[in-house]
Protein backbone atom coordinates (compact mmCIF):
# COMPACT_ATOMS: atom_id res chain seq x y z
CA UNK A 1 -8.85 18.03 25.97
CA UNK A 2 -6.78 21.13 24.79
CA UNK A 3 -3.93 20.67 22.64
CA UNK A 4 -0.61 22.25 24.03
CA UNK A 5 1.82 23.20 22.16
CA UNK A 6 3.89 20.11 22.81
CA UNK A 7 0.86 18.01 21.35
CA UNK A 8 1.03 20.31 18.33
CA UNK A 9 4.74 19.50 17.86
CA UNK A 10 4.55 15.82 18.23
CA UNK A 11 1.51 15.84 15.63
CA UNK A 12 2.50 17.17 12.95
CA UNK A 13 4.45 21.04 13.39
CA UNK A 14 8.41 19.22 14.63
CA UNK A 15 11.19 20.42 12.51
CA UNK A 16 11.93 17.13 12.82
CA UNK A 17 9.78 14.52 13.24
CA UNK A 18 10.67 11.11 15.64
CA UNK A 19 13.09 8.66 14.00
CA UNK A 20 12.60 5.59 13.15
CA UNK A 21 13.14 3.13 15.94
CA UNK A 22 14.29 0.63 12.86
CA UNK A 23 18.59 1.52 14.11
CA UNK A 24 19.38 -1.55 12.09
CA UNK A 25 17.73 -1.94 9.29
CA UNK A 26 16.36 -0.04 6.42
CA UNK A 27 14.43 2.51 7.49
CA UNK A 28 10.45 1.72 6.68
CA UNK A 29 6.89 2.89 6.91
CA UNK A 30 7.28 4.33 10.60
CA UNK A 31 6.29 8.53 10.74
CA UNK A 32 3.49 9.21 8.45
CA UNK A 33 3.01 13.01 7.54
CA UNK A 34 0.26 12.88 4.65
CA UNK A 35 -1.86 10.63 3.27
CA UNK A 36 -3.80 10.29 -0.39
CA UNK A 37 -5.21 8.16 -3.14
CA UNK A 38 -4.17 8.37 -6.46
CA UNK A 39 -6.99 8.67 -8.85
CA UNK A 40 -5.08 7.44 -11.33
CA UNK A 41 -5.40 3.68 -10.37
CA UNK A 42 -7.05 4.43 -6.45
CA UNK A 43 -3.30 3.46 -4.84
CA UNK A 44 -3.03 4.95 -1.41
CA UNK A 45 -0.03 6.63 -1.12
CA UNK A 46 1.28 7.48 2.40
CA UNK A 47 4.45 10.80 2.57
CA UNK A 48 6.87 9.83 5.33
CA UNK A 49 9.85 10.96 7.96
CA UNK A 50 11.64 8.55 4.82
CA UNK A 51 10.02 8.81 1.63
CA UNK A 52 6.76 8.34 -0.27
CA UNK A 53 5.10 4.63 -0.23
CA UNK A 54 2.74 3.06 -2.27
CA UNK A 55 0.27 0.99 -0.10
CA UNK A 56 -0.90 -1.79 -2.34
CA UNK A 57 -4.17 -3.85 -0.73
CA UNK A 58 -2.02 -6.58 -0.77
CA UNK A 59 1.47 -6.87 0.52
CA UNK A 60 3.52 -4.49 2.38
CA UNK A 61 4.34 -0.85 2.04
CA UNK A 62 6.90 -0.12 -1.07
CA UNK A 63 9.43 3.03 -0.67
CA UNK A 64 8.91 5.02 -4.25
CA UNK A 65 11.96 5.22 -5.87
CA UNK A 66 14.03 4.62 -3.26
CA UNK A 67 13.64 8.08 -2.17
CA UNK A 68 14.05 8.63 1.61
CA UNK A 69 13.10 12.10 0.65
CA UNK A 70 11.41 13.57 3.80
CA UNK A 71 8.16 14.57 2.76
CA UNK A 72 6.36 16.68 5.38
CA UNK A 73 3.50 18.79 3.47
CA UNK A 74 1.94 16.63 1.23
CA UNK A 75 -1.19 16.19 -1.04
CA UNK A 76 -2.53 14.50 -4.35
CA UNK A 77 -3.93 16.90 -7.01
CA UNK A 78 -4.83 14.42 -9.75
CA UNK A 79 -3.73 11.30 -11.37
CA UNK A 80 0.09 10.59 -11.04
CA UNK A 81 0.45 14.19 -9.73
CA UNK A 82 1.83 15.17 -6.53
CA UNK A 83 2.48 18.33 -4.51
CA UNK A 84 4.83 18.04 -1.46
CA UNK A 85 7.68 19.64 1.00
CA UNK A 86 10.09 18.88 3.53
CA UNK A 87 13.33 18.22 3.42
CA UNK A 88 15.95 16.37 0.99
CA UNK A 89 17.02 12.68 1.52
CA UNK A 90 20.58 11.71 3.47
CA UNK A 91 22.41 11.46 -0.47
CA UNK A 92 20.36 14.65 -1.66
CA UNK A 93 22.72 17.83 -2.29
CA UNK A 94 19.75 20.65 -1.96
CA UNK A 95 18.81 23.15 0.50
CA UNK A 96 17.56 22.11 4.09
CA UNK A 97 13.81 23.22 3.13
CA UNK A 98 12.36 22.19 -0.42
CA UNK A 99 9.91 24.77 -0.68
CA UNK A 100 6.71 23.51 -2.62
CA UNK A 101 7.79 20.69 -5.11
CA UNK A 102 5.85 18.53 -7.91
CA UNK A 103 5.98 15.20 -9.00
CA UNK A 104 4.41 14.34 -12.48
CA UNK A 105 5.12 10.51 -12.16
CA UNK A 106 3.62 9.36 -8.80
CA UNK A 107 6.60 10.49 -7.06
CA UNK A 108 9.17 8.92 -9.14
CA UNK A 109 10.67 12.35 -9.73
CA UNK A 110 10.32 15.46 -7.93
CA UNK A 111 11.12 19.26 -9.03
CA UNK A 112 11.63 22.45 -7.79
CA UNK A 113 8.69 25.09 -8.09
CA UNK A 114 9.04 27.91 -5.61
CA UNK A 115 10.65 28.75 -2.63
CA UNK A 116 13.52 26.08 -2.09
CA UNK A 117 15.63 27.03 1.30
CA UNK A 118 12.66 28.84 2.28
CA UNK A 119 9.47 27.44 3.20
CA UNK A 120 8.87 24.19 4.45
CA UNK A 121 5.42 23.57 4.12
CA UNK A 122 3.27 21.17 7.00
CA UNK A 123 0.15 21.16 5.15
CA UNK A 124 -0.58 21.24 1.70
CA UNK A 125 -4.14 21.39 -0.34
CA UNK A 126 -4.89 21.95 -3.89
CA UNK A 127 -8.53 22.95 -4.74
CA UNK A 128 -10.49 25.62 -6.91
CA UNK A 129 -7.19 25.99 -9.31
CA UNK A 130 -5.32 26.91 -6.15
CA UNK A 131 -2.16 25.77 -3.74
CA UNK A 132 -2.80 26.28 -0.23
CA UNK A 133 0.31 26.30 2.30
CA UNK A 134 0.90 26.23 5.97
CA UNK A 135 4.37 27.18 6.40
CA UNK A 136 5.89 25.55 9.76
CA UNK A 137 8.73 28.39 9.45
CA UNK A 138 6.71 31.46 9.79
CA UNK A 139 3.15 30.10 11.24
CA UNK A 140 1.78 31.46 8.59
CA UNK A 141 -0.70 30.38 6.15
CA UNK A 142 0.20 31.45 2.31
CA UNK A 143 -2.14 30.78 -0.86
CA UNK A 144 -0.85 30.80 -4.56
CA UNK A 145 -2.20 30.78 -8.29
CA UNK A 146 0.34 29.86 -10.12
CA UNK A 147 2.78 27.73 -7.72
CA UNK A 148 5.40 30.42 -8.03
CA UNK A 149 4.22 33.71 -6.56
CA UNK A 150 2.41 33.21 -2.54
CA UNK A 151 0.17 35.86 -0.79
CA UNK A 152 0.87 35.42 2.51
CA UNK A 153 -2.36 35.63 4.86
CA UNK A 154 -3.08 34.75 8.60
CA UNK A 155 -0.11 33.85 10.62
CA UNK A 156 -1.47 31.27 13.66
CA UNK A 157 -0.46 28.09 15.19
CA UNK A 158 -2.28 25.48 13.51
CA UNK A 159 -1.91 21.74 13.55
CA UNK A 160 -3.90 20.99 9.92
CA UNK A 161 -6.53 22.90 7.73
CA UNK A 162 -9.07 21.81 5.36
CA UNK A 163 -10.89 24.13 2.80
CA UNK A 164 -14.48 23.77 1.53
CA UNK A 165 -15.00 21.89 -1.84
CA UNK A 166 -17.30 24.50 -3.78
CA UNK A 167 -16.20 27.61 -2.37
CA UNK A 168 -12.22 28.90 -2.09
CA UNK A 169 -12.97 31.61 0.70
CA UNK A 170 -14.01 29.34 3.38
CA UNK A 171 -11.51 27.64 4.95
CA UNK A 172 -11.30 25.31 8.63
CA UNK A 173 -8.51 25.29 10.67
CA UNK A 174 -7.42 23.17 14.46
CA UNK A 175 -5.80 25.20 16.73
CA UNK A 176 -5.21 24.03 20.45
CA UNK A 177 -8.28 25.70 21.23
CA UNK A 178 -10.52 23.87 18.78
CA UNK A 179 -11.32 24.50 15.02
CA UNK A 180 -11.67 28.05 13.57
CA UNK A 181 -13.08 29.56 10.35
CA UNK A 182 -12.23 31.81 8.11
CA UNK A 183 -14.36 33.47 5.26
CA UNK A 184 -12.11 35.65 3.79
CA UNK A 185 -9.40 32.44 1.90
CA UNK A 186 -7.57 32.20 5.09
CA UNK A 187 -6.84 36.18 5.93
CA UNK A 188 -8.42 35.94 9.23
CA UNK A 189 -9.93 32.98 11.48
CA UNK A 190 -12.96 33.08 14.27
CA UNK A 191 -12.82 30.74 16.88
CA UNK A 192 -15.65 27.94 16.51
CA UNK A 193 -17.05 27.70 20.47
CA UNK A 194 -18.90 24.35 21.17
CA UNK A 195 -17.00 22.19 18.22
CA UNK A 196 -14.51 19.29 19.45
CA UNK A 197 -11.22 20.48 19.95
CA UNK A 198 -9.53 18.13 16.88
CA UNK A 199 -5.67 17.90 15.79
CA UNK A 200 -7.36 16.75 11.57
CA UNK A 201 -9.17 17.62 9.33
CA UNK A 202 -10.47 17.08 5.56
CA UNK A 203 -13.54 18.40 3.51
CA UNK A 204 -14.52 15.93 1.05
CA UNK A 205 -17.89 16.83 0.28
CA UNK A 206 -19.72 20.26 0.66
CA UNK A 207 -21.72 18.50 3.22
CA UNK A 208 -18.99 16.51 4.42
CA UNK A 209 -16.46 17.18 7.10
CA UNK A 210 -14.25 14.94 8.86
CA UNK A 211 -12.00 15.26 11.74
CA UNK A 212 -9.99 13.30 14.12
CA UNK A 213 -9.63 14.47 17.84
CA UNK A 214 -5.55 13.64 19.43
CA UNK A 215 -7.02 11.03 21.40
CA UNK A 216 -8.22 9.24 17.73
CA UNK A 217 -12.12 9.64 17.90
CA UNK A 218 -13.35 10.43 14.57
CA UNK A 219 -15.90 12.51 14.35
CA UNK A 220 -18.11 14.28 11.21
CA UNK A 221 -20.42 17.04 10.19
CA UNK A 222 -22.70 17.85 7.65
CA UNK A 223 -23.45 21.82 8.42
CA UNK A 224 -19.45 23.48 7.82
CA UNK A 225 -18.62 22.51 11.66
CA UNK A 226 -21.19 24.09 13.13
CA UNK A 227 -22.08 20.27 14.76
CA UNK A 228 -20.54 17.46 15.02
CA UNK A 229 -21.59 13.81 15.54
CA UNK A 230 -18.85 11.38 16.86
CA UNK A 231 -18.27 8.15 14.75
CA UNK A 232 -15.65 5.35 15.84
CA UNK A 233 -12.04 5.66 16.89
CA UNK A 234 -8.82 4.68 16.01
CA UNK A 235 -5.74 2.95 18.10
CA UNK A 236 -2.73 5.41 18.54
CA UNK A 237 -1.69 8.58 18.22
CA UNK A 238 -3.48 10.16 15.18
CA UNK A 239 -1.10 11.39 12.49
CA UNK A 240 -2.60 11.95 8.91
CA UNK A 241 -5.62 12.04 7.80
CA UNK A 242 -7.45 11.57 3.99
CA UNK A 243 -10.91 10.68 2.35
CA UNK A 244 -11.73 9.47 -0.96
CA UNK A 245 -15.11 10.84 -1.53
CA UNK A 246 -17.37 11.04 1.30
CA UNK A 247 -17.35 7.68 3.32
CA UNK A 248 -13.56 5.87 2.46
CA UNK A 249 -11.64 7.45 5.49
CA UNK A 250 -7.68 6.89 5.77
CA UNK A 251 -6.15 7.35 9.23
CA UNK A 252 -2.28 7.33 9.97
CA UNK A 253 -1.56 6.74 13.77
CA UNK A 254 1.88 5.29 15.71
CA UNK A 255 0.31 2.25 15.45
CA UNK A 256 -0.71 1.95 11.66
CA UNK A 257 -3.14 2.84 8.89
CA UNK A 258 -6.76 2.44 9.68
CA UNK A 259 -8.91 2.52 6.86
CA UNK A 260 -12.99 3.46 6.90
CA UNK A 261 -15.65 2.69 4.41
CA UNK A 262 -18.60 3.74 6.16
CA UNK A 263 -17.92 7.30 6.89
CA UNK A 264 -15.80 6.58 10.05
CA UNK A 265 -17.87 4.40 12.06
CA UNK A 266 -15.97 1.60 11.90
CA UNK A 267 -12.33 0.92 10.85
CA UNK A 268 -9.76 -1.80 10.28
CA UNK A 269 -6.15 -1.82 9.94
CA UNK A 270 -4.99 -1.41 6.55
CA UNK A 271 -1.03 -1.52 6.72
CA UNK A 272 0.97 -2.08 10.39
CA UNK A 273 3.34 0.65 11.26
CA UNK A 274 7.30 -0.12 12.20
């Protein structure tokens, strides 16, 4: 199956993501647009069309804060510490796109750290002392050393990326006509012929990849994506995707949050979606 660019929309690159269908009630747990575990305790935290919720084992989703913040790009770069985008909450007085913003406090608080009104980042991930970006606004992916100042490298439509553990130049990328590599930090990208066309991805160990195809198959590889072996599947449109080391797998789908410990060959639902 090739993903279109309407398939790339729905999954992840909307300027808006779907509402809610809760009209009248509180609006819950229903778009996920990251996933990640806090090291700090092992929480699961899921980044939402309506704020950032804690997933406890037990017991239903809880809203952090209160903050329907819409938090489109977002990833986990050590205990209690967050990196995100997207776009304010309904009472929030700020511009339209947050830029990249931080949270200190397991998303209790969030603050400004470069380009607010600018860039609204759909994919964020921290690794080897570095932020990388994919900016929905300009295509384009951007890389920075000290959260303020972004080199701006290849511009392509992507859906997610995911960059190797032990080295900062190799980085994998889905496009609607499968994965592609770069070699060079995410200047250029070669197409990949023969891998699975897949709409996720994450790198948790060097000889680790996971990646979920839009039709929920998970699949894996232990060369860098030069093979991959297909492992279960998941119910539901596949939304966000995170590991915790190499066999806990987190999926996010329309349906709900499907959780893996065996490397992705089998999975149960961990949390219902609204």
């Amino acid at each position: 199956m090739v993903i279109g660019a309407a398939t790339l929309a729905a999954c992840g690159q909307a300027e808006q993501p779907a509402a809610d269908t809760q009209t009248d009630a509180e609006p819950g747990l229903a778009h996920v647009h990251g996933l990640g575990v806090d090291p700090a305790d092992g929480t699961l935290y899921a980044a939402t069309h309506h704020g950032v919720f804690r997933l406890p084992e037990n017991g239903g989703p809880e809203r952090v804060a209160d903050r329907q913040q819409d938090t489109m790009g977002f990833t986990i770069v050590g205990p209690r510490h967050f990196l995100g985008s997207g776009h304010p909450g309904p009472n929030e007085n700020l511009p339209d796109h947050l830029g990249l913003i931080e949270s200190t406090d397991a998303g209790q608080t969030w603050r400004s750290l470069s380009l607010e009104g600018e860039a609204d980042f759909h994919a964020l991930e921290a690794k080897h002392d570095l932020v990388y970006g994919y900016d929905s606004q300009t295509q384009r992916l951007m890389v920075t050393a000290n959260r303020r100042d972004w080199d701006r490298r290849a511009s392509l439509a992507l859906a997610d990326f995911t960059v190797h553990p032990a080295d900062a130049n190799v980085l994998l990328a889905t496009t609607q006509d499968g994965p592609a590599r770069s070699t060079d930090g995410g200047r250029t990208f070669t197409a990949m012929p023969g891998a699975p066309v897949l709409l996720l991805l994450d790198w948790p160990a060097e000889n680790t990849l996971v990646g979920v195809d839009p039709n929920g198959a998970v699949h894996t590889s232990d060369n860098g994506g030069q093979s991959w072996t297909a492992r279960g599947r998941v119910s539901g449109a596949p939304q966000a995707l995170a590991t915790n080391g190499p066999s806990e797998i987190y999926v996010a789908t329309e349906t709900g949050i499907h959780a893996s410990d065996d490397g992705g060959r089998t999975f149960t639902l961990r949390q219902p979606l609204a």
